[in-house]
C-alpha atoms as a PDB file:
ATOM      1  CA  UNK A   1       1.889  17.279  -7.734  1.00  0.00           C
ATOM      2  CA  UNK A   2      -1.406  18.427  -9.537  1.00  0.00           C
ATOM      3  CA  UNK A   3      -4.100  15.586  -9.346  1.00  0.00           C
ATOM      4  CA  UNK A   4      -4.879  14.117 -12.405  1.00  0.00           C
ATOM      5  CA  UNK A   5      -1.529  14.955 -14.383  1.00  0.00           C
ATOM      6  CA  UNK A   6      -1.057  12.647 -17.544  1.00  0.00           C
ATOM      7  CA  UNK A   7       2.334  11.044 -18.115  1.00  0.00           C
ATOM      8  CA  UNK A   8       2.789   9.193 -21.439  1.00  0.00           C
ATOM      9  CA  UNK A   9       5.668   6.229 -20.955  1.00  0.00           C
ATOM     10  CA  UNK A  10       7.462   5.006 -23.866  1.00  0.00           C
ATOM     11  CA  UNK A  11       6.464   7.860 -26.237  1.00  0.00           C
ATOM     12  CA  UNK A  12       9.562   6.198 -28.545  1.00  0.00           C
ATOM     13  CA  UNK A  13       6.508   3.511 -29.799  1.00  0.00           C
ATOM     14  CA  UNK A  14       4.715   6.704 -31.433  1.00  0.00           C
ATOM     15  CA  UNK A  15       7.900   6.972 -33.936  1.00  0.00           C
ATOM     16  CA  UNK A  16       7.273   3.341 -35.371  1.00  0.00           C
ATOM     17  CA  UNK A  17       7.145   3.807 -38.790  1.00  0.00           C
ATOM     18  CA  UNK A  18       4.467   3.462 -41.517  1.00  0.00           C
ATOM     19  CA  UNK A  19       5.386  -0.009 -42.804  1.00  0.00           C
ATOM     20  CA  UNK A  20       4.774  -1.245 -39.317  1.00  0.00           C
ATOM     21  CA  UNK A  21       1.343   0.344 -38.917  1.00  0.00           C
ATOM     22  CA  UNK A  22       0.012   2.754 -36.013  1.00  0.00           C
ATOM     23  CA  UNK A  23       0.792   1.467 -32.572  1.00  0.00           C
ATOM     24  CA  UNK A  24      -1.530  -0.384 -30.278  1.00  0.00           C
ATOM     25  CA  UNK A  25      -4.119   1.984 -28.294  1.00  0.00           C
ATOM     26  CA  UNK A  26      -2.245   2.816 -24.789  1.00  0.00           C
ATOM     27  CA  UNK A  27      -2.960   1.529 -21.295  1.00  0.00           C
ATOM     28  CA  UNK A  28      -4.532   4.135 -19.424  1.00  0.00           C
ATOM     29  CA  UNK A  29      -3.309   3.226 -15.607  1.00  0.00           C
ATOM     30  CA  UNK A  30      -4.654   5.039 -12.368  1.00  0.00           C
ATOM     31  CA  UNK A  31      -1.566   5.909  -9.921  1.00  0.00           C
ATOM     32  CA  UNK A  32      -0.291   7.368  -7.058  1.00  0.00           C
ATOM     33  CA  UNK A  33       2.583   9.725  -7.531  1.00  0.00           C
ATOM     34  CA  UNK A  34       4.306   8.288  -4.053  1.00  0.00           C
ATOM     35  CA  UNK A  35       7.345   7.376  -6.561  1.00  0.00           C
ATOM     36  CA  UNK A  36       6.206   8.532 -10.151  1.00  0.00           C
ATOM     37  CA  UNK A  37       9.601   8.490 -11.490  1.00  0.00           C
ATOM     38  CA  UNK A  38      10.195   4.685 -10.521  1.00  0.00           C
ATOM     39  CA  UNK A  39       6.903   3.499 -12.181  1.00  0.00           C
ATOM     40  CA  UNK A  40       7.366   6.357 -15.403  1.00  0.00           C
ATOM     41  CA  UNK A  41      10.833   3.692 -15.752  1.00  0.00           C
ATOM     42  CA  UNK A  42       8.922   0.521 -15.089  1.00  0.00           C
ATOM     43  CA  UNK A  43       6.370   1.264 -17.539  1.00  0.00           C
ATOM     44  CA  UNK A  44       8.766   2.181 -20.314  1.00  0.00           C
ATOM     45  CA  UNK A  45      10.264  -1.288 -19.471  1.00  0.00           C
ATOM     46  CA  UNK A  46       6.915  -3.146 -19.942  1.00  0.00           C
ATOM     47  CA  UNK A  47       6.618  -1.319 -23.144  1.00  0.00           C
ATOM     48  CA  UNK A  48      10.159  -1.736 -24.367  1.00  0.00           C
ATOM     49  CA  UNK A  49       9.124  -5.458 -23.513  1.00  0.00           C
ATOM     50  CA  UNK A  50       5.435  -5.984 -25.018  1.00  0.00           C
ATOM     51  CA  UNK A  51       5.471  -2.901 -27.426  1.00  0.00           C
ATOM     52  CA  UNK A  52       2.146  -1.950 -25.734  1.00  0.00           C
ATOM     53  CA  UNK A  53       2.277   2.086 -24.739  1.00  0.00           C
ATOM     54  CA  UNK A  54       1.203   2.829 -21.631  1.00  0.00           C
ATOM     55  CA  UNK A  55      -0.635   6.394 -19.997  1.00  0.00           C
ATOM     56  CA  UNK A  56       0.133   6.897 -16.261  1.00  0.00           C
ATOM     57  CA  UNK A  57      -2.639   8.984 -14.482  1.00  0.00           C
ATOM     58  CA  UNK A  58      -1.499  10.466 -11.416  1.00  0.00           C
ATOM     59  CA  UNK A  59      -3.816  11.282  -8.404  1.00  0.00           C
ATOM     60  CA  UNK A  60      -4.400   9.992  -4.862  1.00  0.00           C
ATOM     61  CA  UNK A  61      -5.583   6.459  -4.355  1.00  0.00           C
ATOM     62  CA  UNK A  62      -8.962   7.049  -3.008  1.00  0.00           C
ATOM     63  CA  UNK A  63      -9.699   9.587  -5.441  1.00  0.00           C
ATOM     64  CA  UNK A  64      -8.700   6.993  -8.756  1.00  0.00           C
ATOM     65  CA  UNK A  65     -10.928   4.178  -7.094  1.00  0.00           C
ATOM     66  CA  UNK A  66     -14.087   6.709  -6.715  1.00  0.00           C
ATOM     67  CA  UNK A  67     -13.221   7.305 -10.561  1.00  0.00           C
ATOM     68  CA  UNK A  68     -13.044   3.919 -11.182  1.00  0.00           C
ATOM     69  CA  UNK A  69     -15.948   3.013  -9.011  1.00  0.00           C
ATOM     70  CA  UNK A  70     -18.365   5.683 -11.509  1.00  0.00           C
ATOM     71  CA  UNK A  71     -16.695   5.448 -14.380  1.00  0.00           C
ATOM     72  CA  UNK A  72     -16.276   8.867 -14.232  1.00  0.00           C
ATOM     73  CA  UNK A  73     -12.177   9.530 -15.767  1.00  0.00           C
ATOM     74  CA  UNK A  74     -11.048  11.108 -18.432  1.00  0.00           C
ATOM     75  CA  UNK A  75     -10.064   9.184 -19.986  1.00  0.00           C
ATOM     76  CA  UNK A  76     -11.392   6.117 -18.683  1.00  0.00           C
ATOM     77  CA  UNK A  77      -8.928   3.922 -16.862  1.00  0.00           C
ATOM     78  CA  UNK A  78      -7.723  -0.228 -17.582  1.00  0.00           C
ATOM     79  CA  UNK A  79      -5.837  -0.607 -14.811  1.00  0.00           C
ATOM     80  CA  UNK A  80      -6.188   0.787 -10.684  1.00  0.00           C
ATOM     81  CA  UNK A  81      -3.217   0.385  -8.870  1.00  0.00           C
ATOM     82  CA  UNK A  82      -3.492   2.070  -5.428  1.00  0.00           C
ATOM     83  CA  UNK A  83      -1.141   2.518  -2.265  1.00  0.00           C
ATOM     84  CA  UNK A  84      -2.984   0.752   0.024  1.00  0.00           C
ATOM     85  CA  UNK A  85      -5.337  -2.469   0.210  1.00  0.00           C
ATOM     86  CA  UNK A  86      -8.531  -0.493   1.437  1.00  0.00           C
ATOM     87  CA  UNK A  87      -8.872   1.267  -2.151  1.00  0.00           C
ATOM     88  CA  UNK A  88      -8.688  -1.756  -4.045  1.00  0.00           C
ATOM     89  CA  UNK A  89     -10.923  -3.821  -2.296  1.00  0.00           C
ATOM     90  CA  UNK A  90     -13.483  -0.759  -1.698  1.00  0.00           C
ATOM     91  CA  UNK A  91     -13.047  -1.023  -5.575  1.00  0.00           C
ATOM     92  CA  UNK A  92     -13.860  -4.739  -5.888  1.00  0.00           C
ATOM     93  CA  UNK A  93     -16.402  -5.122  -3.410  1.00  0.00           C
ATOM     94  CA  UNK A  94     -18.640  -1.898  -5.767  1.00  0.00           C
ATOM     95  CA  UNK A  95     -18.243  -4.266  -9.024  1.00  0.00           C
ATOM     96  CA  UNK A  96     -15.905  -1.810 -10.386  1.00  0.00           C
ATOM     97  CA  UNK A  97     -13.147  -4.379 -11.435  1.00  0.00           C
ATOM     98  CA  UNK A  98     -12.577  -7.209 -14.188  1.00  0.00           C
ATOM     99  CA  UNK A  99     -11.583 -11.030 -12.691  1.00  0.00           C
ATOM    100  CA  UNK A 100      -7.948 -11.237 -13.336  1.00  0.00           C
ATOM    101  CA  UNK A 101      -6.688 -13.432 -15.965  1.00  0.00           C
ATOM    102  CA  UNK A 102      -5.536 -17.590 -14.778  1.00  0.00           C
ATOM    103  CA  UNK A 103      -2.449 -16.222 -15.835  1.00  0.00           C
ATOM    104  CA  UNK A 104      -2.046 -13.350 -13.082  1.00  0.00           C
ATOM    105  CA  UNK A 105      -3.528 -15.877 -10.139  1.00  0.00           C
ATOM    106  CA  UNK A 106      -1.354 -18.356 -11.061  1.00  0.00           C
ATOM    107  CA  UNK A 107       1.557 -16.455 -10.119  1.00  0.00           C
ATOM    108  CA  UNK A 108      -0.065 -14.509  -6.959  1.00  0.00           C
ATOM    109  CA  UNK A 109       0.720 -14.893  -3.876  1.00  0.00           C
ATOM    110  CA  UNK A 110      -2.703 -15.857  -2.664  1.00  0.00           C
ATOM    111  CA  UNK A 111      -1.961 -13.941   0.835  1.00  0.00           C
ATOM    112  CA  UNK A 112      -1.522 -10.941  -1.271  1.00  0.00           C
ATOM    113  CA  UNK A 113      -4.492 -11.636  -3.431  1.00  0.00           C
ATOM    114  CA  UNK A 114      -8.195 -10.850  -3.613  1.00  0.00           C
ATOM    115  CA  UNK A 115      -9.652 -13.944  -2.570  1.00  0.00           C
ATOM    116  CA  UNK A 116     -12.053 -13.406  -5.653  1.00  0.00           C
ATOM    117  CA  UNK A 117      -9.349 -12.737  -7.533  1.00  0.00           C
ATOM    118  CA  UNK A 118     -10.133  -9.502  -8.376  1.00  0.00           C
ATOM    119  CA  UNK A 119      -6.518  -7.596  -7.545  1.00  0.00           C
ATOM    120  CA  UNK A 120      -3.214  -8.433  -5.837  1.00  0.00           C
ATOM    121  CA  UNK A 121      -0.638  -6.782  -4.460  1.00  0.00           C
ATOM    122  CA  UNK A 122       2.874  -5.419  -6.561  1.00  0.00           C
ATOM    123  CA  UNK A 123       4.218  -4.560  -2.852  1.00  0.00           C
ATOM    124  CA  UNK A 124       3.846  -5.328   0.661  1.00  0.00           C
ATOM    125  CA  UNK A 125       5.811  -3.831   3.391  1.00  0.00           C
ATOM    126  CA  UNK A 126       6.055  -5.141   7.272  1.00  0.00           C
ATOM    127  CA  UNK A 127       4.665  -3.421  10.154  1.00  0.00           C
ATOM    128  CA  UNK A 128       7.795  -2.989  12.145  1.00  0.00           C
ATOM    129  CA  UNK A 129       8.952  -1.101  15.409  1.00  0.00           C
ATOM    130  CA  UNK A 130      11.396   0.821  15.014  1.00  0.00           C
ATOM    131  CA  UNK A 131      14.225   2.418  17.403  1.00  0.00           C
ATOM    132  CA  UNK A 132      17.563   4.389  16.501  1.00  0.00           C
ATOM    133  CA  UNK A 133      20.704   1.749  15.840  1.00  0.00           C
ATOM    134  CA  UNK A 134      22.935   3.918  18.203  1.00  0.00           C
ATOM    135  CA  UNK A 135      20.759   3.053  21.394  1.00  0.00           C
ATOM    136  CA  UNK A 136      22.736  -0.182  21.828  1.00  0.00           C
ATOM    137  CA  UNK A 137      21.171  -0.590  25.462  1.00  0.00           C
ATOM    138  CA  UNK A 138      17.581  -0.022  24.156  1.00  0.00           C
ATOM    139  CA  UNK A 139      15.763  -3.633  24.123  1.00  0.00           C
ATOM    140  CA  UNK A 140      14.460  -4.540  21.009  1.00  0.00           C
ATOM    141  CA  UNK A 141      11.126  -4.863  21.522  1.00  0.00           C
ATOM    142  CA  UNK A 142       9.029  -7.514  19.821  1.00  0.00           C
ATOM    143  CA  UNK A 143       4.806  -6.873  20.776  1.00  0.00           C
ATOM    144  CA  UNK A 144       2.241  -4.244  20.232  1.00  0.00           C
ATOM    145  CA  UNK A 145       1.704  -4.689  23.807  1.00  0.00           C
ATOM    146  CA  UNK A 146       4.716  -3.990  25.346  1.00  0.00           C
ATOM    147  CA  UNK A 147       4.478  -0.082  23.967  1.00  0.00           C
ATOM    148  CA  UNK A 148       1.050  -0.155  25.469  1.00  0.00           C
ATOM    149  CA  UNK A 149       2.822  -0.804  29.254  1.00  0.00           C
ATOM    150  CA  UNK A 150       3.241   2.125  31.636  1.00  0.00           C
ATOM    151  CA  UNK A 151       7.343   2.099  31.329  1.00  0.00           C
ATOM    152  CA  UNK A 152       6.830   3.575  28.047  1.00  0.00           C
ATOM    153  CA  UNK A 153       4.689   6.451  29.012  1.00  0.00           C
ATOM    154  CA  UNK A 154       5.952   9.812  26.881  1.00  0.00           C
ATOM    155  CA  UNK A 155       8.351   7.152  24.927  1.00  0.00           C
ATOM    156  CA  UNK A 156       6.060   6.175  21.741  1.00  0.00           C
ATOM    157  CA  UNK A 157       5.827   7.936  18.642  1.00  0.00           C
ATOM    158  CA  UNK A 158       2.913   6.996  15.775  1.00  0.00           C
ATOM    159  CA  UNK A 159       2.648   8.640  12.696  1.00  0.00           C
ATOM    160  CA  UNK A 160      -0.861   9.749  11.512  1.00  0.00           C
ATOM    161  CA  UNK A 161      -4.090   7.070  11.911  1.00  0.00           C
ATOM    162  CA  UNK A 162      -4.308   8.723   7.913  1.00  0.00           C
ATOM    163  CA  UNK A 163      -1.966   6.780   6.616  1.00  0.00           C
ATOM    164  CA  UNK A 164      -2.278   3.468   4.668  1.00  0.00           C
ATOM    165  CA  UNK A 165       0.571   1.862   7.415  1.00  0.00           C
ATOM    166  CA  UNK A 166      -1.510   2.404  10.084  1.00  0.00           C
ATOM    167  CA  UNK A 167      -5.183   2.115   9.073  1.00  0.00           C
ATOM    168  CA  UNK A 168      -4.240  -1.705   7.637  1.00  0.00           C
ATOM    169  CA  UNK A 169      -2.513  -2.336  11.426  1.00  0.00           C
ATOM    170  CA  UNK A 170      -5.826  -1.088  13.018  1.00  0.00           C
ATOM    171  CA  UNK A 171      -7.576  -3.170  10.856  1.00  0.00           C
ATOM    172  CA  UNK A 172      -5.743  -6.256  11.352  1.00  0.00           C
ATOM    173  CA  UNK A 173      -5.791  -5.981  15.020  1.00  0.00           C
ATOM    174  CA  UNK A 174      -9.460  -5.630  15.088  1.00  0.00           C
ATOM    175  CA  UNK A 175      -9.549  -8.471  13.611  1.00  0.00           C
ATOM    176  CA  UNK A 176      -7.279 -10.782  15.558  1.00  0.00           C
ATOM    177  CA  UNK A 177      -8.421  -9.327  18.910  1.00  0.00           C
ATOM    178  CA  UNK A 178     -11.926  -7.910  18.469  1.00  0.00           C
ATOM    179  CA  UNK A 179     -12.653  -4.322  18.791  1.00  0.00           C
ATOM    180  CA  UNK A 180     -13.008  -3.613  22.524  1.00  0.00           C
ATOM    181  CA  UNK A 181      -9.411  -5.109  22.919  1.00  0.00           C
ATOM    182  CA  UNK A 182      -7.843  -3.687  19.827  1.00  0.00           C
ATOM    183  CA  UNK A 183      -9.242   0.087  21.273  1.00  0.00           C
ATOM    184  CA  UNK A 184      -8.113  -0.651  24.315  1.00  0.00           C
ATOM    185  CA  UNK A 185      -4.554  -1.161  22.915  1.00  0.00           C
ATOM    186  CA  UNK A 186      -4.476   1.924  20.993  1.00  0.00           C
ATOM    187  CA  UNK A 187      -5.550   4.095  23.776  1.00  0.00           C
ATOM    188  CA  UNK A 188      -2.982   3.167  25.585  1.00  0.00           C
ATOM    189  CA  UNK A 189      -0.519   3.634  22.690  1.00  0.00           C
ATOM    190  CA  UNK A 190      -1.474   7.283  22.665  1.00  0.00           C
ATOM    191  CA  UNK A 191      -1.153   7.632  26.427  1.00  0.00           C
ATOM    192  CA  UNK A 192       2.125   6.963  25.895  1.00  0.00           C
ATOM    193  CA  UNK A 193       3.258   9.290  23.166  1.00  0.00           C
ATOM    194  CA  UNK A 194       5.923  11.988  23.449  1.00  0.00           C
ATOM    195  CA  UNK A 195       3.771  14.119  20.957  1.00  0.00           C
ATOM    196  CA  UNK A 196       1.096  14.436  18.608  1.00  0.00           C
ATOM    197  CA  UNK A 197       1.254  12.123  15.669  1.00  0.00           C
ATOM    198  CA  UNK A 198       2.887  12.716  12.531  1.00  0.00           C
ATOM    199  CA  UNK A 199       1.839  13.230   9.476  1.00  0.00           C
ATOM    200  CA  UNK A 200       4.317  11.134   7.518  1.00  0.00           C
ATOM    201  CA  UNK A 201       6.283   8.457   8.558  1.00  0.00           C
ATOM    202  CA  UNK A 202       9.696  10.505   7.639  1.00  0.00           C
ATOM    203  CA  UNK A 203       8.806  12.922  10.486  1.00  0.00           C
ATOM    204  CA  UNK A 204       8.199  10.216  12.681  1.00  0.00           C
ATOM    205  CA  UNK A 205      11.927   8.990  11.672  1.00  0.00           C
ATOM    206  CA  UNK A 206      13.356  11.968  12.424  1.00  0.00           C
ATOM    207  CA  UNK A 207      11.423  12.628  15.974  1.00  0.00           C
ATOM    208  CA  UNK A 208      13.085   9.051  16.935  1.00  0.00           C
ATOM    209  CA  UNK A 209      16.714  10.371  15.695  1.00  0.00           C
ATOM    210  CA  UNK A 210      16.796  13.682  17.235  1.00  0.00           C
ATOM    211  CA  UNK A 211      15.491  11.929  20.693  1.00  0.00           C
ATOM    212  CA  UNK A 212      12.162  13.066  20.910  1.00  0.00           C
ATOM    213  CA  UNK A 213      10.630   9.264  21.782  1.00  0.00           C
ATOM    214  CA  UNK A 214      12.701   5.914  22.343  1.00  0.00           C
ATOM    215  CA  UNK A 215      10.163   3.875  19.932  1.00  0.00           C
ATOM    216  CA  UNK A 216       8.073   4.103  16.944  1.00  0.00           C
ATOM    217  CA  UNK A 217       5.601   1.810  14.576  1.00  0.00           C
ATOM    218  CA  UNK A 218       6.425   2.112  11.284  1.00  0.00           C
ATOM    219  CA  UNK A 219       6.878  -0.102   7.696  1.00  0.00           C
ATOM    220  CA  UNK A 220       9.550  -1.136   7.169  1.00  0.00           C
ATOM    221  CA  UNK A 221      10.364   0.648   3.551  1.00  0.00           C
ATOM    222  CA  UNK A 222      12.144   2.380   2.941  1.00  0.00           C
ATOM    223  CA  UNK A 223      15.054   1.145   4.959  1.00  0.00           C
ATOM    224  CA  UNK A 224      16.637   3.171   7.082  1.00  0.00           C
ATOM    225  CA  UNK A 225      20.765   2.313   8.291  1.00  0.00           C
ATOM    226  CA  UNK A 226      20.681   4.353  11.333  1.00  0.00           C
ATOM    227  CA  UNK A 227      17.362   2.355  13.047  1.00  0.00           C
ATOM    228  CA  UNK A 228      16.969  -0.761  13.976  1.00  0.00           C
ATOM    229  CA  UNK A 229      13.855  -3.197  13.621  1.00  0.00           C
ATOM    230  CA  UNK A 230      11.712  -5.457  15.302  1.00  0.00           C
ATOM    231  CA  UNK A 231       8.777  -7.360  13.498  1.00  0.00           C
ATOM    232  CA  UNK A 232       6.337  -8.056  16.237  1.00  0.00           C
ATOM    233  CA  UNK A 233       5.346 -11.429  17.328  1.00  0.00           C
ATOM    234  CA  UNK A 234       1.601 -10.361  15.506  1.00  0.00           C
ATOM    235  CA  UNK A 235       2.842 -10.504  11.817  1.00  0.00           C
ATOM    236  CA  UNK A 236       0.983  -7.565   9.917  1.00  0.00           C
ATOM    237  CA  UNK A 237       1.338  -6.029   6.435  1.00  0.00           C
ATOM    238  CA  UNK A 238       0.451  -3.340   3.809  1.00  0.00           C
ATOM    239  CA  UNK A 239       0.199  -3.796   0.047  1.00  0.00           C
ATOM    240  CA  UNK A 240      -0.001  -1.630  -2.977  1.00  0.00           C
ATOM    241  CA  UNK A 241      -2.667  -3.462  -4.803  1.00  0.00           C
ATOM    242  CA  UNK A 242      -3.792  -3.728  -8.616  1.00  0.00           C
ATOM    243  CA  UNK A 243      -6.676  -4.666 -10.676  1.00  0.00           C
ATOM    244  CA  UNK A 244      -7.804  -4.114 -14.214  1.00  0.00           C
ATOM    245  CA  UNK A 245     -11.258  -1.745 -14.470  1.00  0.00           C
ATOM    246  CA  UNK A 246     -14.401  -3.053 -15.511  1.00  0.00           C
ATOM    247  CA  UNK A 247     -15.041  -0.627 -17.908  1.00  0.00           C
ATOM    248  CA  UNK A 248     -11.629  -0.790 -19.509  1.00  0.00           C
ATOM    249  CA  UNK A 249     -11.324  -0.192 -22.978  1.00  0.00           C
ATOM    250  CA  UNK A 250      -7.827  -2.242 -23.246  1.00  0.00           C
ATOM    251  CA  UNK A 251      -8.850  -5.418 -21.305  1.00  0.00           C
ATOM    252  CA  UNK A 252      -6.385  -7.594 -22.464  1.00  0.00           C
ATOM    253  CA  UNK A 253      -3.286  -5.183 -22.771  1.00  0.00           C
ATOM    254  CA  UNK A 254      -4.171  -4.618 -19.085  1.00  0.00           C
ATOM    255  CA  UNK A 255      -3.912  -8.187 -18.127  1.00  0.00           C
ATOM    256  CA  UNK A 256      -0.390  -8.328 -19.680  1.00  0.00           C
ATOM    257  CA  UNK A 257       0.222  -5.246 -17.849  1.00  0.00           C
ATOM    258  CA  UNK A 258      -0.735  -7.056 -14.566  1.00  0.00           C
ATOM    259  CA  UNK A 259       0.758 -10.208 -15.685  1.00  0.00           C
ATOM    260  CA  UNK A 260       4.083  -8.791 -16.022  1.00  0.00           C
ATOM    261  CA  UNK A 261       4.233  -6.018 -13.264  1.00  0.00           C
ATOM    262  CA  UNK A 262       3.553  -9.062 -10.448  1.00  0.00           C
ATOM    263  CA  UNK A 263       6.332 -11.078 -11.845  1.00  0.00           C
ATOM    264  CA  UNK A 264       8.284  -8.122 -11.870  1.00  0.00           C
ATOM    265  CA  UNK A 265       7.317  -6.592  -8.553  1.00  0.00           C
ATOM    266  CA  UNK A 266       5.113  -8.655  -6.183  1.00  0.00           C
ATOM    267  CA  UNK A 267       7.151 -10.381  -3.162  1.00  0.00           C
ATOM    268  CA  UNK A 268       7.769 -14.084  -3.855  1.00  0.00           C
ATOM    269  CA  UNK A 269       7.921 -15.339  -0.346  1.00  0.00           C
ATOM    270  CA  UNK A 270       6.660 -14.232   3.317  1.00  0.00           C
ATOM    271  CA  UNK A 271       8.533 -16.643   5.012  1.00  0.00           C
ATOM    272  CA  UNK A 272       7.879 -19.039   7.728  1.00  0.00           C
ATOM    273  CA  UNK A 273       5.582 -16.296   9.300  1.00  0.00           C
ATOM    274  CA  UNK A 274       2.018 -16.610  10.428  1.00  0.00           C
ATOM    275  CA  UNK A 275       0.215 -14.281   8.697  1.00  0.00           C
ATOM    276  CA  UNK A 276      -3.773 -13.098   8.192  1.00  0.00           C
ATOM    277  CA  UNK A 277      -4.859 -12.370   4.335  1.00  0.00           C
ATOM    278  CA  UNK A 278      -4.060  -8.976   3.541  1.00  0.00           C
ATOM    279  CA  UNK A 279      -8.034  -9.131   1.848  1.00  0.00           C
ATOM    280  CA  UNK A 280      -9.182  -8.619   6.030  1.00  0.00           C
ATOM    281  CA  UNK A 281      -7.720  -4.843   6.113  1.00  0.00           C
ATOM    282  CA  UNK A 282      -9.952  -3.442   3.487  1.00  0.00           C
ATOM    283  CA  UNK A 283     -12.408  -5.183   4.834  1.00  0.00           C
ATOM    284  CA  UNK A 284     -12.359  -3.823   8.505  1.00  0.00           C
ATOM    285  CA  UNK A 285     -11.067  -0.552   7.244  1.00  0.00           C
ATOM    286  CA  UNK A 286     -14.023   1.430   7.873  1.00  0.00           C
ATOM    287  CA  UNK A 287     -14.159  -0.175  11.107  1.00  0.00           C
ATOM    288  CA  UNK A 288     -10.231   1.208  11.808  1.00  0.00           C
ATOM    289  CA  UNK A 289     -11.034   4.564  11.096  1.00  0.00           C
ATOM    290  CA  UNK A 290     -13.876   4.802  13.646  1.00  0.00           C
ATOM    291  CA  UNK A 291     -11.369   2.892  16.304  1.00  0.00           C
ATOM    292  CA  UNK A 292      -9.052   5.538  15.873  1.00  0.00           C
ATOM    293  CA  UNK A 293     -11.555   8.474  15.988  1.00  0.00           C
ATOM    294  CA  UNK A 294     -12.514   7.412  19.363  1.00  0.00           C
ATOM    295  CA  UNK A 295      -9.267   6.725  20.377  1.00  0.00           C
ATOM    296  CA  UNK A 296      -8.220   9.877  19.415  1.00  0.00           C
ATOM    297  CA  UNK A 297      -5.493   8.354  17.286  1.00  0.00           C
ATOM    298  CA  UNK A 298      -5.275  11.256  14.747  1.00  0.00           C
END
């Protein structure tokens, strides 16, 4: 898709008629296209709801928070929502979003929410390991650590250190463990691969179907029949976060817009699982990238 396409939901609220007077000014929101048809829908619900039109700006994640960070799109954005927690907090931490409204935090899940309260999440997805459903004598395994053991050597498939998935698990495991230990865990993940990483997790999918390695780390969405799961004894996540923009020019249509999209779409429950805040992987995610550079985790 060409970066920086405009998508105008609900273009029905532009036929209201005189005696009503114009419509509101629309919500100018900063997206990823990952699945532009699904949020073009949601949208046009939120506006069918609120009568407040909405613009959807598609481009990648990291390019909409630099935009949002200098103020630099056209046309300006209210809302960020990005595919991963590393934008929105880079985002946060420059000053380049609004507090959200007592109304938003009050419904959070404050695991999936900027500690400052400057974004949450409208999606989190487990870090699973995954293995195909037909392998009936394949042990589920349930630790990072057991794919770093010698057994599995040519076994382990990864899919790129690139994507969201896997520079939030880097992250969190530098955390929990410290560096040294957390590189020392990845390097011997990649001794153990059958091949080079992939670049998306649906190659990585297949590679485990047509045999190519026994195990792979993956998120667990979308759900797959044919592979069976195992979330790890370490408990880690991924989030698609949101926030309104500092400069926005709709302020308070974009809190609605928040409002309503995380009682819509954010996960209501993590269980009885221990879990660190999701906050820690933007935090460390500079520090993830340089693990895996080393590593040579590409």
């Amino acid at each position: 898709m060409r970066p920086g396409r405009l998508i105008a939901a609900s273009l029905s609220l532009l036929l209201i008629s005189c005696d009503s007077g114009p419509p509101p000014p629309a919500i100018i929101v900063y997206a990823v296209g990952d699945d532009e048809i699904a949020l073009s829908e949601r949208l046009a619900e939120f506006s069918n709801d609120t009568g407040i039109p909405t613009t959807l700006v598609f481009s990648k994640s990291s390019k909409n928070a630099d935009r949002v960070i200098n103020n630099s799109g056209s046309p300006p954005a209210d809302v960020l929502m990005t595919n991963n927690v590393a934008d929105i907090w880079r985002a946060a931490d420059k000053g380049a979003l609004r507090p959200l409204s007592i109304e938003v935090l009050e419904i959070s899940a404050p695991l999936l929410t900027d500690p400052d309260g400057f974004w949450t999440a409208v999606a989190m997805r487990w870090n699973v390991i995954g293995a195909l459903q037909e392998e009936s004598t394949r042990p589920l395994l349930a630790s990072y650590d057991i794919l770093a053991g010698e057994e599995l050597r040519g076994r382990l498939c990864l899919s790129s250190s690139a994507l969201p998935v896997n520079r939030s698990l880097l992250a969190m495991l530098i955390n929990d463990r410290g560096v040294k230990n957390a590189e020392r865990l990845v390097r011997a993940w990649i001794r153990n691969l059958a091949t080079a990483p992939f670049s998306s997790e649906g190659l990585l999918i297949e590679a485990i179907r047509d045999g190519t390695c026994d195990y792979g780390i993956l998120s667990r969405s979308p759900y797959v029949d044919d592979l069976m799961y195992t979330v790890p004894e370490q408990h880690y996540m991924h989030i698609d976060g949101i926030g309104v923009a500092r400069h926005a020019r709709q302020p308070e249509a974009a809190q609605k817009l928040v409002e309503w999209l995380v009682r819509e779409k954010q996960p209501r429950g993590t269980g009885n699982r221990e879990l660190g805040a999701v906050n820690i992987a933007g935090w460390r995610d500079e520090e993830a990238t340089l693990l895996a550079e080393r590593a040579g985790y590409q």
